[in-house]
PDB file of N, CA and C in Angstrom:
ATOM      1  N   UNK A   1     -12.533  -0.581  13.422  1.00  0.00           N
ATOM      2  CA  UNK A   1     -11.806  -1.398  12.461  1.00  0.00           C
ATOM      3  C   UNK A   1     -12.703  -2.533  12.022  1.00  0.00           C
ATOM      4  N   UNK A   2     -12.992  -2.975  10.616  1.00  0.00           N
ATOM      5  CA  UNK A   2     -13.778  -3.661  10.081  1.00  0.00           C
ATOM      6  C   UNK A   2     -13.010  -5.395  10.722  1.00  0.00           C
ATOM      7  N   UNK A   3     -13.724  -6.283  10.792  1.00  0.00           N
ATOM      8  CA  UNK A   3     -13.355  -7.133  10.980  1.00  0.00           C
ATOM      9  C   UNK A   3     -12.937  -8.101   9.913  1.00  0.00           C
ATOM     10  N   UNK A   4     -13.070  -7.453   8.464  1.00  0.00           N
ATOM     11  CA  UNK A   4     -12.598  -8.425   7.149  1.00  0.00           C
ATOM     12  C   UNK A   4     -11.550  -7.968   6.958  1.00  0.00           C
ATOM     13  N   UNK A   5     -11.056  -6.404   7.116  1.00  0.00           N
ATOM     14  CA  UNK A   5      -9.816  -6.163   7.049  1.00  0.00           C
ATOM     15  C   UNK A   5      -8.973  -6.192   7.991  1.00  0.00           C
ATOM     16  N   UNK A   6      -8.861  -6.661   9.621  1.00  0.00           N
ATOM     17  CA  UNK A   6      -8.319  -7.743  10.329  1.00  0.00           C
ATOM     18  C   UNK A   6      -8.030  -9.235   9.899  1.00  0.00           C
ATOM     19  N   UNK A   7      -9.063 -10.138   9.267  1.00  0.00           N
ATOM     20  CA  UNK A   7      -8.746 -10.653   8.825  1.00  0.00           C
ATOM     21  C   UNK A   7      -7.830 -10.891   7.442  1.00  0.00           C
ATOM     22  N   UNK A   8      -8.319 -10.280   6.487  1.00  0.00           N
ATOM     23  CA  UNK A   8      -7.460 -10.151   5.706  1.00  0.00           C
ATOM     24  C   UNK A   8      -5.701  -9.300   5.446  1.00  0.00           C
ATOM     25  N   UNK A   9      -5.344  -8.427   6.873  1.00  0.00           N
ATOM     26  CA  UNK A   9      -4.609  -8.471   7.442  1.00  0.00           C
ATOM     27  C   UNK A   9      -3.396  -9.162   7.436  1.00  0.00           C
ATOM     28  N   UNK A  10      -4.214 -10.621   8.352  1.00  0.00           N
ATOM     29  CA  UNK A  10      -3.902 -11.672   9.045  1.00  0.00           C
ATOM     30  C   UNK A  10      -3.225 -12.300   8.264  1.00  0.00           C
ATOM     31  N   UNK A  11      -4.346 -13.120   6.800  1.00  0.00           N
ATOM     32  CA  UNK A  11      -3.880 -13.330   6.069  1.00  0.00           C
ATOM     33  C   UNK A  11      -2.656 -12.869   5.296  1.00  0.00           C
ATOM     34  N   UNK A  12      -2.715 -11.946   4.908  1.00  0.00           N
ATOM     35  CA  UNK A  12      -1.574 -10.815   4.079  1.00  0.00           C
ATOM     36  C   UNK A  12      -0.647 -11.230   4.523  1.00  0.00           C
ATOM     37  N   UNK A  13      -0.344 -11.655   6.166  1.00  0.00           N
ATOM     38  CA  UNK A  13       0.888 -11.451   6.578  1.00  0.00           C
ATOM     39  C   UNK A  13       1.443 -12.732   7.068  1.00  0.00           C
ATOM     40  N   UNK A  14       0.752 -14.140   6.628  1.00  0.00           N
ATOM     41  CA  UNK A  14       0.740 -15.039   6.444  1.00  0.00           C
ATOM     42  C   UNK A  14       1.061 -15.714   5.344  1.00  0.00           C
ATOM     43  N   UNK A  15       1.135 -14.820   4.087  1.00  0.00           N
ATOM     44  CA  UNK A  15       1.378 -15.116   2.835  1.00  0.00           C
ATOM     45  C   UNK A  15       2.827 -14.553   2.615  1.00  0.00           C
ATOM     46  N   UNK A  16       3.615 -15.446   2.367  1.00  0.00           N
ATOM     47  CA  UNK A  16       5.349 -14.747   1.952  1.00  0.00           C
ATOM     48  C   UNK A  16       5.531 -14.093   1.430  1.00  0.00           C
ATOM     49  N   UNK A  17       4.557 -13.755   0.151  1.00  0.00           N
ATOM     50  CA  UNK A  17       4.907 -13.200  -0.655  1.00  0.00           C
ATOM     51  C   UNK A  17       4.208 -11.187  -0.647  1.00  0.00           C
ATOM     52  N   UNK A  18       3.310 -11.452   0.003  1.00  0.00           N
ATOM     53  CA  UNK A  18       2.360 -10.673   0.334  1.00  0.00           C
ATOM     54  C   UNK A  18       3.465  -9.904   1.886  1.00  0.00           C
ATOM     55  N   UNK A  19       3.577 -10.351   2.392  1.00  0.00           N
ATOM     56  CA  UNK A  19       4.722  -9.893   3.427  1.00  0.00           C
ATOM     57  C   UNK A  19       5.850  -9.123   3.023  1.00  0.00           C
ATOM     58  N   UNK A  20       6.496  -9.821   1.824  1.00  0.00           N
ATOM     59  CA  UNK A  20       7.749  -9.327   1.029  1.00  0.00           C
ATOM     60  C   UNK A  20       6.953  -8.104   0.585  1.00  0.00           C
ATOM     61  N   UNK A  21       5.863  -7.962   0.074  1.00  0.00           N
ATOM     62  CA  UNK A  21       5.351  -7.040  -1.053  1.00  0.00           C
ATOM     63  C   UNK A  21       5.687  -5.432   0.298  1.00  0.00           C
ATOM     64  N   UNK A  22       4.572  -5.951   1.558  1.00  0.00           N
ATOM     65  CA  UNK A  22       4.410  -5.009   2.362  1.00  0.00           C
ATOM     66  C   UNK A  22       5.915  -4.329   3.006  1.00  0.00           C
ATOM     67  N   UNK A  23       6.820  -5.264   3.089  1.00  0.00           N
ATOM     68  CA  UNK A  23       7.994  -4.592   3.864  1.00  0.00           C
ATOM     69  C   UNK A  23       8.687  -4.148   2.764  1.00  0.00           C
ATOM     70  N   UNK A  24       8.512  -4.100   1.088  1.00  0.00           N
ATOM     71  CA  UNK A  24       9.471  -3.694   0.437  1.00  0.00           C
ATOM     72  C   UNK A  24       8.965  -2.205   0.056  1.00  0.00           C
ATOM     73  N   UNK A  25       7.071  -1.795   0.354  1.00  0.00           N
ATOM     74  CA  UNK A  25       6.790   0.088   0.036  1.00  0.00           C
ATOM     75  C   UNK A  25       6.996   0.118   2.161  1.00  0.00           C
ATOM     76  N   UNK A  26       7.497  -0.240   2.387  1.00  0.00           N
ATOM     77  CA  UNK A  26       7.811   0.155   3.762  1.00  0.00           C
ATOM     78  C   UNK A  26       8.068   1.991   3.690  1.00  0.00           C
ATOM     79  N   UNK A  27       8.879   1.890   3.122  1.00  0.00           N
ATOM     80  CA  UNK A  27       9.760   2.585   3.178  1.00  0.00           C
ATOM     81  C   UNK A  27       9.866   3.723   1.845  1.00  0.00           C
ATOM     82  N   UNK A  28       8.983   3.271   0.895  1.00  0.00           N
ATOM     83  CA  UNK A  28       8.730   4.126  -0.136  1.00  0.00           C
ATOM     84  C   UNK A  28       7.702   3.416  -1.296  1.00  0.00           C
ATOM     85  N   UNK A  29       6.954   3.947  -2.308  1.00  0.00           N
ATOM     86  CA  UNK A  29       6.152   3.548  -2.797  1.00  0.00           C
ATOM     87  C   UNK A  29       6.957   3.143  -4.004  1.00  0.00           C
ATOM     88  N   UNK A  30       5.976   2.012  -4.876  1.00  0.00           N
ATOM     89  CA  UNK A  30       7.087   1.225  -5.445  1.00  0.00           C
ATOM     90  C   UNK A  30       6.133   0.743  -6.756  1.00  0.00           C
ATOM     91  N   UNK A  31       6.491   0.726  -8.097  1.00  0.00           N
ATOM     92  CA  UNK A  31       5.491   0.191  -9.237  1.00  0.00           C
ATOM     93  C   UNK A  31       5.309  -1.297  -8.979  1.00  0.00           C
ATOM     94  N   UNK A  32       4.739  -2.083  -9.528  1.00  0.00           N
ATOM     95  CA  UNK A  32       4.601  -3.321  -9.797  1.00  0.00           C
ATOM     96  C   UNK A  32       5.855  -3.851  -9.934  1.00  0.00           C
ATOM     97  N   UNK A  33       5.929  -3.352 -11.616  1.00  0.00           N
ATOM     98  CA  UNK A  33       7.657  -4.047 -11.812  1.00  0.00           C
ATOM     99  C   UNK A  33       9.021  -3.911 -10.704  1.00  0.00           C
ATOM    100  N   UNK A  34       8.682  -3.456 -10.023  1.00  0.00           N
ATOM    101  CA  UNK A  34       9.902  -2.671  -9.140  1.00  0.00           C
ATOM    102  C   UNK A  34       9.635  -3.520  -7.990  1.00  0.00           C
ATOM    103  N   UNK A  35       8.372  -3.815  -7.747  1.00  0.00           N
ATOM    104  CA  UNK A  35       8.167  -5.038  -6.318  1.00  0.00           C
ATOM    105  C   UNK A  35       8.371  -6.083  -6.997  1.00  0.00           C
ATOM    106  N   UNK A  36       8.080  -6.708  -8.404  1.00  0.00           N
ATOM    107  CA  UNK A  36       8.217  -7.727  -9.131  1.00  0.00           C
ATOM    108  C   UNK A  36      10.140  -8.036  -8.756  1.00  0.00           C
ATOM    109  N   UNK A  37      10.953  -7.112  -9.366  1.00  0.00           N
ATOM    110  CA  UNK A  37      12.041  -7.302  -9.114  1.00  0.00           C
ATOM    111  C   UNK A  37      12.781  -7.474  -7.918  1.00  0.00           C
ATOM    112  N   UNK A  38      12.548  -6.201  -6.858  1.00  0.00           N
ATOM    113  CA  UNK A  38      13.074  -6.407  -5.556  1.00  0.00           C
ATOM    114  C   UNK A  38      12.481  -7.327  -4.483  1.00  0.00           C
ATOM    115  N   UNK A  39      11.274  -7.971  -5.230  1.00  0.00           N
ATOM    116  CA  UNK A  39      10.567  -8.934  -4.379  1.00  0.00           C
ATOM    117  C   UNK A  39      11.384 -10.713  -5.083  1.00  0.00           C
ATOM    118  N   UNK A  40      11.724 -10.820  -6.321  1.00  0.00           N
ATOM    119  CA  UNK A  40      11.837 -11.907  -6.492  1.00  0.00           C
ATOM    120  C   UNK A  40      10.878 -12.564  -7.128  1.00  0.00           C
ATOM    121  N   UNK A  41       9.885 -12.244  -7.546  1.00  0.00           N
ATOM    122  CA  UNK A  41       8.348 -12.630  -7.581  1.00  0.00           C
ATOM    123  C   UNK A  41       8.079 -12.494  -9.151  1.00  0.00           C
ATOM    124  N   UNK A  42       7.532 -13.654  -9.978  1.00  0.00           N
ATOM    125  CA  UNK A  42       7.027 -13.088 -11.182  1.00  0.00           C
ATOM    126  C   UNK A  42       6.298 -12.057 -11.304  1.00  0.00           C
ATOM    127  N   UNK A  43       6.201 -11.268 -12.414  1.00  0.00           N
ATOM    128  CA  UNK A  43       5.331 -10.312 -12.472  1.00  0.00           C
ATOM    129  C   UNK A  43       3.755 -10.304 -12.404  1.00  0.00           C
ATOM    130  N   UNK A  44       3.509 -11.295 -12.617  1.00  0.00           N
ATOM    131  CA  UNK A  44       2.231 -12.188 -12.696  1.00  0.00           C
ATOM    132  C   UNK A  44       1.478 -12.054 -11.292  1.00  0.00           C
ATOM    133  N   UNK A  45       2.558 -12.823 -10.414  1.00  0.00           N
ATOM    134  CA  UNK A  45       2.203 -12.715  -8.811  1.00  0.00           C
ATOM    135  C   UNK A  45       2.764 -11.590  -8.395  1.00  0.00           C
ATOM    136  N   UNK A  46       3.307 -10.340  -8.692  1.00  0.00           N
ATOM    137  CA  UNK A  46       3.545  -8.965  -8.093  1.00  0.00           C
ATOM    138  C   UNK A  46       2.101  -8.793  -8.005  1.00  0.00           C
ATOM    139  N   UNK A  47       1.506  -8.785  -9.472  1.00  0.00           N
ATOM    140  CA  UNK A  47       0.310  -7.634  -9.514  1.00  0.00           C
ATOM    141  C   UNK A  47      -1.298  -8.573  -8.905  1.00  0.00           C
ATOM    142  N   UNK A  48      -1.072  -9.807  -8.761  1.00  0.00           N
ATOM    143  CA  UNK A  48      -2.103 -10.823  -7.997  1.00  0.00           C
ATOM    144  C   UNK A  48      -2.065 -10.213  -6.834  1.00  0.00           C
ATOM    145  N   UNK A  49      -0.887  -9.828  -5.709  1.00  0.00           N
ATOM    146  CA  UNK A  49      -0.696 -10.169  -4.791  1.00  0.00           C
ATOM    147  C   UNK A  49      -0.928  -8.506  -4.382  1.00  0.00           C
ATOM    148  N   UNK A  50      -0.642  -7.757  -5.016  1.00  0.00           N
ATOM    149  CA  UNK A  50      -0.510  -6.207  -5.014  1.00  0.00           C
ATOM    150  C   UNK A  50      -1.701  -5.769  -4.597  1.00  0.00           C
ATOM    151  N   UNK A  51      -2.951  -6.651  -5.617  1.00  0.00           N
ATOM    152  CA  UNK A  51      -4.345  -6.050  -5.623  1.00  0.00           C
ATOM    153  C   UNK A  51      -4.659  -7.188  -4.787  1.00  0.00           C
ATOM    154  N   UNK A  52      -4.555  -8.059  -4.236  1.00  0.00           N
ATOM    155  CA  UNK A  52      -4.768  -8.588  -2.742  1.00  0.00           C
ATOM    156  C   UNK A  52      -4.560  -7.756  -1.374  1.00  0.00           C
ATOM    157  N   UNK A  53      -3.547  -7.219  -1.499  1.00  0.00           N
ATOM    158  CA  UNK A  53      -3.724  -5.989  -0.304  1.00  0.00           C
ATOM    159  C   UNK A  53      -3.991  -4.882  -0.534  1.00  0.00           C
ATOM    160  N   UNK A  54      -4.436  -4.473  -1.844  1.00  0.00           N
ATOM    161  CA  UNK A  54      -4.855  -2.915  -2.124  1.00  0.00           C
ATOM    162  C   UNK A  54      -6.566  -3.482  -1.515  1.00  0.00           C
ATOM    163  N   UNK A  55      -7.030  -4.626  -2.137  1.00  0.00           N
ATOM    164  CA  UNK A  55      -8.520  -5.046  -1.673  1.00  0.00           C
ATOM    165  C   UNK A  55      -8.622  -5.387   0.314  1.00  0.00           C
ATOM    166  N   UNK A  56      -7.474  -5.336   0.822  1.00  0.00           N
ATOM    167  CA  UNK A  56      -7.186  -5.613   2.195  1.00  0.00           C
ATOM    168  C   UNK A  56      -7.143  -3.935   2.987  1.00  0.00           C
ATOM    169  N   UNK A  57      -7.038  -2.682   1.782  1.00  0.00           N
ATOM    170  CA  UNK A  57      -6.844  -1.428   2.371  1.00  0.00           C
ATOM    171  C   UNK A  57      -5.293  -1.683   3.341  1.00  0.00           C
ATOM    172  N   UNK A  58      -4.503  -2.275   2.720  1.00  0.00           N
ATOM    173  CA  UNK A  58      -2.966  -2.240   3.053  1.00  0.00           C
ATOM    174  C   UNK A  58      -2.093  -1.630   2.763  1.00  0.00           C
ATOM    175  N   UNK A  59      -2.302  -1.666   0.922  1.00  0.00           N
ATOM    176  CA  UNK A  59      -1.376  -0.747   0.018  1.00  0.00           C
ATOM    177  C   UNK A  59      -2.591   0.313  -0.450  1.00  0.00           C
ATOM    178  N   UNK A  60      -2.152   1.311  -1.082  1.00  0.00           N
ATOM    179  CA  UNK A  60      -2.971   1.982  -1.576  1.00  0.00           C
ATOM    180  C   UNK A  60      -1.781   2.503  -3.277  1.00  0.00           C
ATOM    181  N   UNK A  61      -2.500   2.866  -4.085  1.00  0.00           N
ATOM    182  CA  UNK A  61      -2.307   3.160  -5.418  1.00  0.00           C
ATOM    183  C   UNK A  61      -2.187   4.334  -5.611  1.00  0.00           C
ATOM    184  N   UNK A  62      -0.848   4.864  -6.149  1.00  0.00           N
ATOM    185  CA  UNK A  62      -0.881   6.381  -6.063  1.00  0.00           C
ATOM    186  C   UNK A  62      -0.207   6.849  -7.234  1.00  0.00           C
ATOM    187  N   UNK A  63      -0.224   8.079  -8.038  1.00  0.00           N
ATOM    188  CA  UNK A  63       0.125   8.332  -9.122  1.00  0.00           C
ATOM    189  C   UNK A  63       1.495   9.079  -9.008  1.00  0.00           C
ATOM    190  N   UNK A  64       2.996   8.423  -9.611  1.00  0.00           N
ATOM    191  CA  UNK A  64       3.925   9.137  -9.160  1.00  0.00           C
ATOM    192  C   UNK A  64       4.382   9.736 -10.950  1.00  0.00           C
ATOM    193  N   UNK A  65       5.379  10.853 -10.761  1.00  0.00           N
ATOM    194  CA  UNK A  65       5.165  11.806 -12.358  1.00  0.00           C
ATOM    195  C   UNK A  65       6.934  11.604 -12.491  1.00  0.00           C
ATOM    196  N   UNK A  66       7.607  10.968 -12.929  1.00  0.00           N
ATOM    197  CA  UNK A  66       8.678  11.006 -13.074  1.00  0.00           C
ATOM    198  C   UNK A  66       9.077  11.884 -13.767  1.00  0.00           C
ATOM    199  N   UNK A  67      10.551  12.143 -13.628  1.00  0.00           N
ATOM    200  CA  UNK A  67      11.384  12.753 -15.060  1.00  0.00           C
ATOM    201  C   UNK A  67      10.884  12.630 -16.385  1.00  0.00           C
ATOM    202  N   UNK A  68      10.595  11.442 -16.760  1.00  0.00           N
ATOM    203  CA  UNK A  68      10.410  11.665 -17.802  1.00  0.00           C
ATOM    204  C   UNK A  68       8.845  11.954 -18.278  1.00  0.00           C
ATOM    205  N   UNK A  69       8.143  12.033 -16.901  1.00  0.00           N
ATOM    206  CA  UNK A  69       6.757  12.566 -17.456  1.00  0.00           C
ATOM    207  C   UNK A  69       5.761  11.828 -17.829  1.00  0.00           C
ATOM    208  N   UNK A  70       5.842  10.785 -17.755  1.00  0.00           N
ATOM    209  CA  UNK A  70       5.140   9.355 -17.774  1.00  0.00           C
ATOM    210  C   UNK A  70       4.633   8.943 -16.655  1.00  0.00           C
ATOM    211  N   UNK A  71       3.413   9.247 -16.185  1.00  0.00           N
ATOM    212  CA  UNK A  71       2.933   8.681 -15.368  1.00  0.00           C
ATOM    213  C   UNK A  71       2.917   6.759 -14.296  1.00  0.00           C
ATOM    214  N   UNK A  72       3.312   7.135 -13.454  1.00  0.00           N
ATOM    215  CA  UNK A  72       3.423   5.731 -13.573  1.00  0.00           C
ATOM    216  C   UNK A  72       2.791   5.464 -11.720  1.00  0.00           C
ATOM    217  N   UNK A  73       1.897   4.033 -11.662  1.00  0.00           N
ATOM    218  CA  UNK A  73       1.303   3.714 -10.622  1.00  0.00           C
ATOM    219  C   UNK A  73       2.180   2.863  -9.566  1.00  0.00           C
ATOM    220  N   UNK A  74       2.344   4.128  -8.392  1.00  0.00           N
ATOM    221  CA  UNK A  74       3.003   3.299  -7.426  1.00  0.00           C
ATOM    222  C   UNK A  74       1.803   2.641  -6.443  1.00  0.00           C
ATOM    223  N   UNK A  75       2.556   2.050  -5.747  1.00  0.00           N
ATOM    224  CA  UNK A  75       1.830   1.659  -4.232  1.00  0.00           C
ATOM    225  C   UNK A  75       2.670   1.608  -3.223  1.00  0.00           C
ATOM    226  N   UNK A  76       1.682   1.971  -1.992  1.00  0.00           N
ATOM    227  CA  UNK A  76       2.157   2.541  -0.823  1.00  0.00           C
ATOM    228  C   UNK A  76       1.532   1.941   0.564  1.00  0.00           C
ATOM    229  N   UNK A  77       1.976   1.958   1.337  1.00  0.00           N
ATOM    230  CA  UNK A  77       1.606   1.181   3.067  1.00  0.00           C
ATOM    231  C   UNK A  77       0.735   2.146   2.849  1.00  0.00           C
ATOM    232  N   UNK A  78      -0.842   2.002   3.667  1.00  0.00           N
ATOM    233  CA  UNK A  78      -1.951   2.508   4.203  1.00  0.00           C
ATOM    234  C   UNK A  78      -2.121   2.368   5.403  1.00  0.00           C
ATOM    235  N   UNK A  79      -0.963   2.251   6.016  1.00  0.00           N
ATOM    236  CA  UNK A  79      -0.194   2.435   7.652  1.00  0.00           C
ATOM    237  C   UNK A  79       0.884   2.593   7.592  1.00  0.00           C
ATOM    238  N   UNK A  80       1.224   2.789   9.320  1.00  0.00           N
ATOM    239  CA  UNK A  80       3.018   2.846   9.905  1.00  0.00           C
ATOM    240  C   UNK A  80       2.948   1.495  10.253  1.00  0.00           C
ATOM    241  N   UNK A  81       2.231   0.951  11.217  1.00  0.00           N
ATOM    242  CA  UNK A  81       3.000  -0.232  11.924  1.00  0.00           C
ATOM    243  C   UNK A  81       1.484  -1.025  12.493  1.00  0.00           C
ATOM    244  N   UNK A  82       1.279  -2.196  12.829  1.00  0.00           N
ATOM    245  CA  UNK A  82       0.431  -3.239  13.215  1.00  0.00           C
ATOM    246  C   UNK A  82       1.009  -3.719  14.166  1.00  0.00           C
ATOM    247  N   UNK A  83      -0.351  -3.752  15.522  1.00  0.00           N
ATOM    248  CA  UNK A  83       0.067  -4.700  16.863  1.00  0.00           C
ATOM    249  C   UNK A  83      -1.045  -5.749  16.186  1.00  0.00           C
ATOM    250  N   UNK A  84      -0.986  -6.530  16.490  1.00  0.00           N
ATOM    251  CA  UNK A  84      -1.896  -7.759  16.715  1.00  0.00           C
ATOM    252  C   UNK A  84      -2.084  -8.522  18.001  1.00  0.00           C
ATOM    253  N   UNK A  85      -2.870  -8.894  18.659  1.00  0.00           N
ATOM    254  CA  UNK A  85      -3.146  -8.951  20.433  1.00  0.00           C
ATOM    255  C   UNK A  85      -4.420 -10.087  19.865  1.00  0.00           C
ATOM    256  N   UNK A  86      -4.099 -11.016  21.207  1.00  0.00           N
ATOM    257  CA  UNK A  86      -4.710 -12.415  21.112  1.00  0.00           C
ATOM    258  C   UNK A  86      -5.961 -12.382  22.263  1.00  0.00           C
ATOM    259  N   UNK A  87      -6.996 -12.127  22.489  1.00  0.00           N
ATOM    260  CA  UNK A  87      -7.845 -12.426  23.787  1.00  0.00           C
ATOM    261  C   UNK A  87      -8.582 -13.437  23.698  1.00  0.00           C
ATOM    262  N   UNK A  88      -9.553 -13.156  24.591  1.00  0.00           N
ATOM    263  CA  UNK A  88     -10.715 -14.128  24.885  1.00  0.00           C
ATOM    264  C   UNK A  88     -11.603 -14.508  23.643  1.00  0.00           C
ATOM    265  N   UNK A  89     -11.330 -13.395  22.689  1.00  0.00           N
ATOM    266  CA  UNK A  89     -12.527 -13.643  21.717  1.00  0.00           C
ATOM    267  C   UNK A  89     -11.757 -13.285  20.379  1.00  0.00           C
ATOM    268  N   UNK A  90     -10.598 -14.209  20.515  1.00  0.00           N
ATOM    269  CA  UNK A  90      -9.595 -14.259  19.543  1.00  0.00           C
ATOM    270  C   UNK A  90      -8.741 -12.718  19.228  1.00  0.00           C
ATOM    271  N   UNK A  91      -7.723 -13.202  18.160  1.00  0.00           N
ATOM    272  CA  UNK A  91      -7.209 -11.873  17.405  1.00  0.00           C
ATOM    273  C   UNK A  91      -7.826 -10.688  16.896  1.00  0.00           C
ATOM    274  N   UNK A  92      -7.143  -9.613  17.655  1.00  0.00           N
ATOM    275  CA  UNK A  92      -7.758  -8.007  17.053  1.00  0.00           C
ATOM    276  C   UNK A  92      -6.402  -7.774  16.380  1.00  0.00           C
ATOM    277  N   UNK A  93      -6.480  -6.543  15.178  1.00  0.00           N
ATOM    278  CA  UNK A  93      -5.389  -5.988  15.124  1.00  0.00           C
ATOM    279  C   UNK A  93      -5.523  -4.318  15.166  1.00  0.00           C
ATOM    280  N   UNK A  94      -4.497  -4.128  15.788  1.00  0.00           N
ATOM    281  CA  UNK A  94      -4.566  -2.202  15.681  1.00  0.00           C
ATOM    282  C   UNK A  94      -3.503  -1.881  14.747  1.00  0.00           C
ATOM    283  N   UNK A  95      -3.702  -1.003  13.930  1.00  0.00           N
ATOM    284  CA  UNK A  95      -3.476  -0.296  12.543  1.00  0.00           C
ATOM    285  C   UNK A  95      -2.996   1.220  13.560  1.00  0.00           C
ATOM    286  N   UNK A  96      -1.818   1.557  13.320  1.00  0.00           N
ATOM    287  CA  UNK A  96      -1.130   2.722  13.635  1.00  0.00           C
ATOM    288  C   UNK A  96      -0.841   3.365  12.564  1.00  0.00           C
ATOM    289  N   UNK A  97      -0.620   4.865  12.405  1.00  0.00           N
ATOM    290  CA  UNK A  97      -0.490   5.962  11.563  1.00  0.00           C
ATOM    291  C   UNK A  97      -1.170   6.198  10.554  1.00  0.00           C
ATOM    292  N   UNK A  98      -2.689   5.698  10.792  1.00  0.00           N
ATOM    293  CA  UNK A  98      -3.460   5.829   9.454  1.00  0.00           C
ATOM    294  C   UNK A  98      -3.978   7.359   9.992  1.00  0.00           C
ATOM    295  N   UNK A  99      -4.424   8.052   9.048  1.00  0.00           N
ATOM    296  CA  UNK A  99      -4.766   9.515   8.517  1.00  0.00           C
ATOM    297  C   UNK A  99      -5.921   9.173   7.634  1.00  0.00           C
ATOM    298  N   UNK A 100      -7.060   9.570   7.835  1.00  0.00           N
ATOM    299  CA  UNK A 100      -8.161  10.423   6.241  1.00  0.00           C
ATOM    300  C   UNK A 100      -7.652  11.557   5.984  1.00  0.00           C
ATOM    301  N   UNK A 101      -6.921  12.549   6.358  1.00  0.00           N
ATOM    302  CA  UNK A 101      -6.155  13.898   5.819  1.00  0.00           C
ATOM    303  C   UNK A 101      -4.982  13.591   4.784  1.00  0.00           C
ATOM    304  N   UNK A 102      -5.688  14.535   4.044  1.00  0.00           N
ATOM    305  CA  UNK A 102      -4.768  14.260   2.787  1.00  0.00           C
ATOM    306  C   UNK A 102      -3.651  14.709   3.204  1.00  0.00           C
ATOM    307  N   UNK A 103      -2.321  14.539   2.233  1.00  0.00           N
ATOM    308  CA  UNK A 103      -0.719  15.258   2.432  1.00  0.00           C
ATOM    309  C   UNK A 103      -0.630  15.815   1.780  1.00  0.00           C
ATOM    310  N   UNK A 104       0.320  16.796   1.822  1.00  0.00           N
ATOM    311  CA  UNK A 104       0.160  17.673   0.790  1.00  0.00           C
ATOM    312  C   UNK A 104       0.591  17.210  -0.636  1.00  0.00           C
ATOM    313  N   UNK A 105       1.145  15.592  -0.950  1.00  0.00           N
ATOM    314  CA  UNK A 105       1.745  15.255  -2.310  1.00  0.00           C
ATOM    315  C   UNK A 105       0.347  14.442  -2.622  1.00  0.00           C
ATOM    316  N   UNK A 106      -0.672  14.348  -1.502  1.00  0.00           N
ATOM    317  CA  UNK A 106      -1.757  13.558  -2.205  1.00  0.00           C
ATOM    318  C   UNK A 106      -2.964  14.695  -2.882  1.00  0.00           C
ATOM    319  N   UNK A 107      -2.886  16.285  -2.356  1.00  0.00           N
ATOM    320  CA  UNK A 107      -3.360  17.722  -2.778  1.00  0.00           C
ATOM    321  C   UNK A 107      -2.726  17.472  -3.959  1.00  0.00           C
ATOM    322  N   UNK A 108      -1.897  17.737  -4.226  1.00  0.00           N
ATOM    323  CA  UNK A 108      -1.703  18.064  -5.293  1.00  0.00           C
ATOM    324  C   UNK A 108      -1.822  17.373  -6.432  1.00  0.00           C
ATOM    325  N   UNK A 109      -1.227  15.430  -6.087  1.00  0.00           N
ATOM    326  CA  UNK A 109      -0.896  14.863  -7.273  1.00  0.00           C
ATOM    327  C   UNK A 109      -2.758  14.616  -7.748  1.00  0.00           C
ATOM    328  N   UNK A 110      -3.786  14.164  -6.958  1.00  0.00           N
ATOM    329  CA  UNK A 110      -4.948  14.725  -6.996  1.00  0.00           C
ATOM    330  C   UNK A 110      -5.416  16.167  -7.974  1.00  0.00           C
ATOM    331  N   UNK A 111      -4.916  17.437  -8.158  1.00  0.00           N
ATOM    332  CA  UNK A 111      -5.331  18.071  -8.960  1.00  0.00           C
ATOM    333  C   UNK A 111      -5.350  18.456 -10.417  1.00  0.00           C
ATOM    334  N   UNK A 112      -6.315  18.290 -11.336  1.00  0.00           N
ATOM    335  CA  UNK A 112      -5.583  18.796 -12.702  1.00  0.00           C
ATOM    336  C   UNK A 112      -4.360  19.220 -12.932  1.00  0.00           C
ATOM    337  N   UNK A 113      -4.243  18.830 -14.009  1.00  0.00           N
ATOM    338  CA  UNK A 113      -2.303  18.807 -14.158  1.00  0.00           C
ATOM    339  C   UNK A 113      -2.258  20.594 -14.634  1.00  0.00           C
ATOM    340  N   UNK A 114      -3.857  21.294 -15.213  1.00  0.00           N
ATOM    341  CA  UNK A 114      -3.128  22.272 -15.320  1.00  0.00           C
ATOM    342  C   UNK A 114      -3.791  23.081 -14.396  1.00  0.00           C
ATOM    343  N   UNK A 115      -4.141  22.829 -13.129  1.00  0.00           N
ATOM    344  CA  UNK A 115      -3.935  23.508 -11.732  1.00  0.00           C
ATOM    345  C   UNK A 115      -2.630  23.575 -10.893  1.00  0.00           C
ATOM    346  N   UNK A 116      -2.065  22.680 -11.137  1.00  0.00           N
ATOM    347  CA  UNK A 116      -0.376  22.208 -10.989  1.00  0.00           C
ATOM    348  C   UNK A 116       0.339  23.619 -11.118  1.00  0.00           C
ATOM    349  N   UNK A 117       0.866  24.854  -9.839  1.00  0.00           N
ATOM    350  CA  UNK A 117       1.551  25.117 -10.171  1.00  0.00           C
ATOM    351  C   UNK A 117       0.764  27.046 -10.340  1.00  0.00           C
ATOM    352  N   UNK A 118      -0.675  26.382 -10.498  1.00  0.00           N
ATOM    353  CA  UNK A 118      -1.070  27.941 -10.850  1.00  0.00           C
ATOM    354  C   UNK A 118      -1.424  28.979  -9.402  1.00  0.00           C
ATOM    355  N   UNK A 119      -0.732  28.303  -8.213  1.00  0.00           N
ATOM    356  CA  UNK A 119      -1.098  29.109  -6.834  1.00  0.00           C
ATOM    357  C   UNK A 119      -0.812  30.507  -7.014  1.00  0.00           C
TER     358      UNK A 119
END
């Protein structure tokens, strides 16, 4: 684990707003405007604060295809859950449920749209 993204972590979760951002794709990935709203947060500081933990490797940016076919950029936890532990030579943090294996919605949304479908 890099030690800037411990720190910046740290930070993240020190910042209110940056906290709100992380516990609101808890649970599902979410556009800007959509953390803008369920966060409370101008839109201004959604997308400041968004690309503060996408640059922290917290959230990550992912392409979701709605109904109506319009592409639109969510973001998503780039974990399950964080211990943080205090020693001799200060704060570490451990990062749980991270994966480099793709899923299968990151296969696909990843392939040409007209590979989509041609298995």
């Amino acid at each position: 684990m890099s030690e800037g993204r411990e720190r910046a972590f740290l930070d993240a979760v020190g910042d209110e707003d940056c906290k709100t951002i992380l516990d609101a794709v808890r649970a599902e990935a979410k556009t800007i405007p959509e953390l803008s709203e369920e966060c409370n947060i101008p839109l201004s500081t959604a997308y400041r604060k968004v690309n503060r933990l996408q640059e922290a490797d917290l959230v990550a940016e992912k392409n979701r295809l709605p109904e109506d076919c319009r592409p639109k950029n969510v973001y998503e936890l780039c974990f399950d859950g964080a211990v943080v532990t205090m020693g001799e030579e200060g704060f570490a943090v451990e990062f749980a449920g991270e994966s480099s294996e793709p899923t299968a919605y990151d296969r696909i949304a990843d392939r040409p749209r007209s590979a989509v479908g041609s298995d």
